[in-house]
N, C-alpha and C. Protein backbone atom coordinates (compact mmCIF):
# COMPACT_ATOMS: atom_id res chain seq x y z
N UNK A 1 40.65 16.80 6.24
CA UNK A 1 40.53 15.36 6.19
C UNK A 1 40.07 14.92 4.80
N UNK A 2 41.20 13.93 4.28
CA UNK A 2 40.61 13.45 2.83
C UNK A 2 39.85 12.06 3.10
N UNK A 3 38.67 12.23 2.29
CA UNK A 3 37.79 10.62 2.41
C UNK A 3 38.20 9.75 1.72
N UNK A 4 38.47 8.57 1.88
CA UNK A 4 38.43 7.38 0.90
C UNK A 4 37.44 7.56 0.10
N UNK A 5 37.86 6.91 -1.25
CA UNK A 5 36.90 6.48 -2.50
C UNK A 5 35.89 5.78 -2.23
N UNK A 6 36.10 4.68 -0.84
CA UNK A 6 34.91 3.83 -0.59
C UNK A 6 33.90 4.57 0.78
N UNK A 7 34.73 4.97 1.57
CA UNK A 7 33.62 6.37 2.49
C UNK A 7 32.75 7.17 1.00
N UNK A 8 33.18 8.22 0.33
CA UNK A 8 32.60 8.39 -0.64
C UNK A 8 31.28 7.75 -0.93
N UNK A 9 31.32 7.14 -1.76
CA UNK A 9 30.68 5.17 -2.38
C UNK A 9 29.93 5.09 -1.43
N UNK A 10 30.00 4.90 0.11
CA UNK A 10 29.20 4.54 0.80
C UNK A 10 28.26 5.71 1.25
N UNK A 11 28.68 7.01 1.22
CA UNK A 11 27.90 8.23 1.81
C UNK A 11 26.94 8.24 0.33
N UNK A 12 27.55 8.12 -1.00
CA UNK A 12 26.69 8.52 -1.99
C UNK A 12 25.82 7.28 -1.96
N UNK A 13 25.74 5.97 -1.91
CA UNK A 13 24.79 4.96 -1.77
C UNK A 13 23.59 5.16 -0.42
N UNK A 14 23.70 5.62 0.67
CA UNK A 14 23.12 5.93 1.92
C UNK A 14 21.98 7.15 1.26
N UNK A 15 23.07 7.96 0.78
CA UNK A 15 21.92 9.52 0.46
C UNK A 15 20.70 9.00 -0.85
N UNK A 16 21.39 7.91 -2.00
CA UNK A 16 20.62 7.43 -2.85
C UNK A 16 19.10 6.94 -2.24
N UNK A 17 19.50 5.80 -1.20
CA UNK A 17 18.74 5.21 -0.50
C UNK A 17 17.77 5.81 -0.02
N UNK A 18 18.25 7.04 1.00
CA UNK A 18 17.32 8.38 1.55
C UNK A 18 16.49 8.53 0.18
N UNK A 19 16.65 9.18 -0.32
CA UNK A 19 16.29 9.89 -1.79
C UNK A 19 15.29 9.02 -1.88
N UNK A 20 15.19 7.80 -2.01
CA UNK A 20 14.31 6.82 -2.76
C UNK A 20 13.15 6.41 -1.66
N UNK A 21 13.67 6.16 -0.43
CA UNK A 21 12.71 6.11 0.74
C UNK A 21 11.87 7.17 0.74
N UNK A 22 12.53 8.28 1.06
CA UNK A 22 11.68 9.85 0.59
C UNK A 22 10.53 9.50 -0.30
N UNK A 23 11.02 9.47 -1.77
CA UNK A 23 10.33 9.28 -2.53
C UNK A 23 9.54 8.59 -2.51
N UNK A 24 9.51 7.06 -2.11
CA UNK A 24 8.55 6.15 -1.52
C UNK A 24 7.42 7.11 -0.60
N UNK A 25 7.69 7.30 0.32
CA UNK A 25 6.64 7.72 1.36
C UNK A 25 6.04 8.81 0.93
N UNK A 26 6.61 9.57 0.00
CA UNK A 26 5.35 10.46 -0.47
C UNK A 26 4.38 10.10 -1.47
N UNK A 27 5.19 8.72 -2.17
CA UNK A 27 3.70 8.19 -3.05
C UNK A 27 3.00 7.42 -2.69
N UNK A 28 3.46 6.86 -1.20
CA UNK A 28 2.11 6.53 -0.55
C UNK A 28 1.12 6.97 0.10
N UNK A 29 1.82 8.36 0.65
CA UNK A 29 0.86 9.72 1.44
C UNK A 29 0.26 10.13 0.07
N UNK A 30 0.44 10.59 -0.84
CA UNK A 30 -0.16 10.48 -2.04
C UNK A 30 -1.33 9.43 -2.29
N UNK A 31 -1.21 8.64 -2.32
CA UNK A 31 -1.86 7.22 -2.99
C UNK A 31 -3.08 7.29 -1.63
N UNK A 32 -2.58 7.32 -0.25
CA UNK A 32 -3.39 7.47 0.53
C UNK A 32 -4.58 8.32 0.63
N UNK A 33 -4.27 9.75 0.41
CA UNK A 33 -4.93 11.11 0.22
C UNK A 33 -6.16 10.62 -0.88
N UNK A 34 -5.54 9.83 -2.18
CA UNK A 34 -6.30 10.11 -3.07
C UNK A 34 -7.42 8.71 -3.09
N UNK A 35 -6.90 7.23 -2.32
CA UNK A 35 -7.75 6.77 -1.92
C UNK A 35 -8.87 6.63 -1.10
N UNK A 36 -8.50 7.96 0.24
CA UNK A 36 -9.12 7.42 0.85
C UNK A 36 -10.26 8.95 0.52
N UNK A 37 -10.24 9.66 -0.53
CA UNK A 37 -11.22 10.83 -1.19
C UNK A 37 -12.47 9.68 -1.79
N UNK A 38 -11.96 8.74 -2.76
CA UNK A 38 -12.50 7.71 -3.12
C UNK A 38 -13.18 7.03 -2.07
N UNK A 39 -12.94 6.66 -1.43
CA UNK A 39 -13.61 5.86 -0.03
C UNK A 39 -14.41 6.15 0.81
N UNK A 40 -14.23 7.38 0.51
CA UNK A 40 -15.29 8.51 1.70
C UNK A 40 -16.56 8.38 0.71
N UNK A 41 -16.12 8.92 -0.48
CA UNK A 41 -17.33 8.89 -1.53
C UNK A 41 -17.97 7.43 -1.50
N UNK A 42 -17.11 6.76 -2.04
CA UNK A 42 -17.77 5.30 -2.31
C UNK A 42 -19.11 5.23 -0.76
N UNK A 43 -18.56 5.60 0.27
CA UNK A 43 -19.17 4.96 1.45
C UNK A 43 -20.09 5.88 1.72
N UNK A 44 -20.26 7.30 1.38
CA UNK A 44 -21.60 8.35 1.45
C UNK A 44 -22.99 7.82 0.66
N UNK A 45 -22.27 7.31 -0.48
CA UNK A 45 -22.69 6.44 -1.44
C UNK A 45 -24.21 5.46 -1.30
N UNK A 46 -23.01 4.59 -0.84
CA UNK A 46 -23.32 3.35 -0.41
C UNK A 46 -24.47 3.92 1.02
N UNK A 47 -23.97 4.84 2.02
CA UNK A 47 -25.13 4.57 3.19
C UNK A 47 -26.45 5.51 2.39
N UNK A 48 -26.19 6.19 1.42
CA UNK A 48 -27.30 7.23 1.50
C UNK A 48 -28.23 6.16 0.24
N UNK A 49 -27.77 5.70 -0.27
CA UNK A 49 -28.39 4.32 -0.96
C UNK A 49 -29.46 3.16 0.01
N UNK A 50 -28.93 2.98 0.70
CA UNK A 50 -29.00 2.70 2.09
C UNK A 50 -30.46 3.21 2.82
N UNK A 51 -29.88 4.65 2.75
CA UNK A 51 -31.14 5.21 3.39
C UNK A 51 -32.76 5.22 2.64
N UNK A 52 -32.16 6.02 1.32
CA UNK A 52 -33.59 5.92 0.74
C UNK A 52 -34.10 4.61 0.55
N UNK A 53 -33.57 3.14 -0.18
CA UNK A 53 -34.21 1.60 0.54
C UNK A 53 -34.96 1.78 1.80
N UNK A 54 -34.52 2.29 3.00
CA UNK A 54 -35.06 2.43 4.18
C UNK A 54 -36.47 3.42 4.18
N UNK A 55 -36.25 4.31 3.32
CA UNK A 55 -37.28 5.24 3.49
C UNK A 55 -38.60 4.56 2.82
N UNK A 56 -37.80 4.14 1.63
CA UNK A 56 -38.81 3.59 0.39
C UNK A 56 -38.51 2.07 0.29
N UNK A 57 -38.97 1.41 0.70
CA UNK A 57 -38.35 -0.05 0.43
C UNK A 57 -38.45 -0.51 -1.04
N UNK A 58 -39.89 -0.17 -1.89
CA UNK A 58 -40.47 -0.36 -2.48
C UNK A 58 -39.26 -0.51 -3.91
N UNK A 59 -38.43 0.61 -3.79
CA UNK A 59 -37.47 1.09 -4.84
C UNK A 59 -36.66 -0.12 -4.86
N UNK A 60 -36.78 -0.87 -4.12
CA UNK A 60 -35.89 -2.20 -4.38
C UNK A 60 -35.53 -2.86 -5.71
N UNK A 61 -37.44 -2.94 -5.79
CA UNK A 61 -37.78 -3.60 -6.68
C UNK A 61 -37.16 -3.58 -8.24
N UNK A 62 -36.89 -1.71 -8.36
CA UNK A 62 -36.75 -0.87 -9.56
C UNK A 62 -35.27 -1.66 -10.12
N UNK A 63 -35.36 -1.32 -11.59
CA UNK A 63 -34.05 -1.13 -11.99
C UNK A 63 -33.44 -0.11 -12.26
N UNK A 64 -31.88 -0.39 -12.24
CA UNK A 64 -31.16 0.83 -12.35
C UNK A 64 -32.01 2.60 -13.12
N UNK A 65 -32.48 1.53 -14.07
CA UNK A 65 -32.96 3.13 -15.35
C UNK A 65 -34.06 3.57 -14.45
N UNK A 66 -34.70 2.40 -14.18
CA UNK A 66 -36.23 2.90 -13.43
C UNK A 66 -36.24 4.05 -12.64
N UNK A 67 -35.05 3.35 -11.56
CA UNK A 67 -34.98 3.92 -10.18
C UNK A 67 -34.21 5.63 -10.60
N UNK A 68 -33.35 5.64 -11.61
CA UNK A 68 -32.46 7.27 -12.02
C UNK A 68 -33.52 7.86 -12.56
N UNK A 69 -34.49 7.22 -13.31
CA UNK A 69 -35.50 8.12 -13.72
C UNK A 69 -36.36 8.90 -12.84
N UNK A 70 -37.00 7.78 -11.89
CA UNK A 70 -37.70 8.50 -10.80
C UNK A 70 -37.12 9.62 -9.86
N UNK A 71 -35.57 9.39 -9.57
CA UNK A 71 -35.31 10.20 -8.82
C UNK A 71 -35.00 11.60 -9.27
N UNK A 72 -34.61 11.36 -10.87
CA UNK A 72 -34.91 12.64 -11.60
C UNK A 72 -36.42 13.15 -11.73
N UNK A 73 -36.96 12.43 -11.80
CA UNK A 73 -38.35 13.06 -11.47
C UNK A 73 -38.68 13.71 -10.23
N UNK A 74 -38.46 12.97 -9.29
CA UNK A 74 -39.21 13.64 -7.47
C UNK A 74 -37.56 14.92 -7.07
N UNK A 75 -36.59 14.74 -7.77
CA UNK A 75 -35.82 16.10 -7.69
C UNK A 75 -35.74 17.26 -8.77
N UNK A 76 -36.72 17.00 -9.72
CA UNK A 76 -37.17 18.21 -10.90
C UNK A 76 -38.32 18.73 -10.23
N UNK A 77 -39.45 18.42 -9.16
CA UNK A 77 -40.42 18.82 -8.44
C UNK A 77 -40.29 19.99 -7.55
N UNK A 78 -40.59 21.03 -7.88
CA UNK A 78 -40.24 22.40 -7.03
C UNK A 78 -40.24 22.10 -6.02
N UNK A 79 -41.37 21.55 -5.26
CA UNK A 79 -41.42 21.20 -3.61
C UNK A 79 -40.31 20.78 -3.28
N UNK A 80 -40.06 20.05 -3.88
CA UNK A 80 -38.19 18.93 -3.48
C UNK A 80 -37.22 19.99 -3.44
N UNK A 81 -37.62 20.91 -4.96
CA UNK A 81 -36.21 21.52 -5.05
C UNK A 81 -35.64 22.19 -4.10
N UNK A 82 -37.07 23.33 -3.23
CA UNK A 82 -36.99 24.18 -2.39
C UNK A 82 -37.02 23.40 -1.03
N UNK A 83 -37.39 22.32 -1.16
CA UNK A 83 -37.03 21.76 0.21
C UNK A 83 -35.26 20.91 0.32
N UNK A 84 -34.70 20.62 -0.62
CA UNK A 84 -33.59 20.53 -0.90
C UNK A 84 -32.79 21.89 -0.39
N UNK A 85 -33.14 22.69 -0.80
CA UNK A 85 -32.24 24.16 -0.70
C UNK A 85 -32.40 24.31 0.31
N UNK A 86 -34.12 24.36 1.48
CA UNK A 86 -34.22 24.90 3.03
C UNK A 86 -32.71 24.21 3.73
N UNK A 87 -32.96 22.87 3.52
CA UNK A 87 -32.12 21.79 3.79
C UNK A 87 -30.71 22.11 3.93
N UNK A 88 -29.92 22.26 2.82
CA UNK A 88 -29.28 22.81 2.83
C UNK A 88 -28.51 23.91 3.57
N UNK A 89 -29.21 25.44 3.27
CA UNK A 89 -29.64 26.46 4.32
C UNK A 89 -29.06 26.22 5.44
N UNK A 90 -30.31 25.19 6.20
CA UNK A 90 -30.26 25.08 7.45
C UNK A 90 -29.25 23.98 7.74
N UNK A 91 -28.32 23.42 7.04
CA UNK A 91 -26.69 22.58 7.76
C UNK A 91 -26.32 23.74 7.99
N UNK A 92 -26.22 24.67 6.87
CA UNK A 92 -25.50 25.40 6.50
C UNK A 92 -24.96 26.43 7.72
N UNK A 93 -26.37 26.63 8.74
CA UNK A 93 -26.78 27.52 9.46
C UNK A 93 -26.41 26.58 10.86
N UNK A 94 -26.00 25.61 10.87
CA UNK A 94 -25.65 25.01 12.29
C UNK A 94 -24.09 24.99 12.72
């Protein structure tokens, strides 16, 4: 069976189409994957920010430098460090 020039034309325009849809949906499964890595973070973020306010209200008050300084301070404190690591450990261990 010989095809017309326009069967042709129309099978190669259909497969183009495929091709490009394809292509579409993987740069949105893409785009998805890599937003929603971003989003998870942003929002661990945001609640664990969250938490220490809750723990410490006081830190409210601080500014940005204030508040990075201190927390570099109370996590350079061995006690922290090694209680950081038990911490750890023990997710680790559940």
């Amino acid at each position: 069976m010989k095809k017309s020039r326009e069967q042709l034309e129309k099978e190669r325009d259909e497969a183009i189409a495929k091709r490009e849809q394809c292509q579409h949906r993987l740069e949105n499964r893409i785009r998805y994957y890599t937003e929603g890595e971003r989003k998870k973070r942003n929002h661990r973020l945001i609640v664990r920010g969250a938490d220490v306010e809750s723990v410490a209200p006081k830190v409210c008050g601080l500014s940005q430098a204030a508040f990075r300084k201190l927390a570099e301070q109370i996590f350079s404190l061995p006690e922290v460090s090694a209680l950081v690591s038990r911490m750890i450990d023990q997710q680790e261990g559940d």
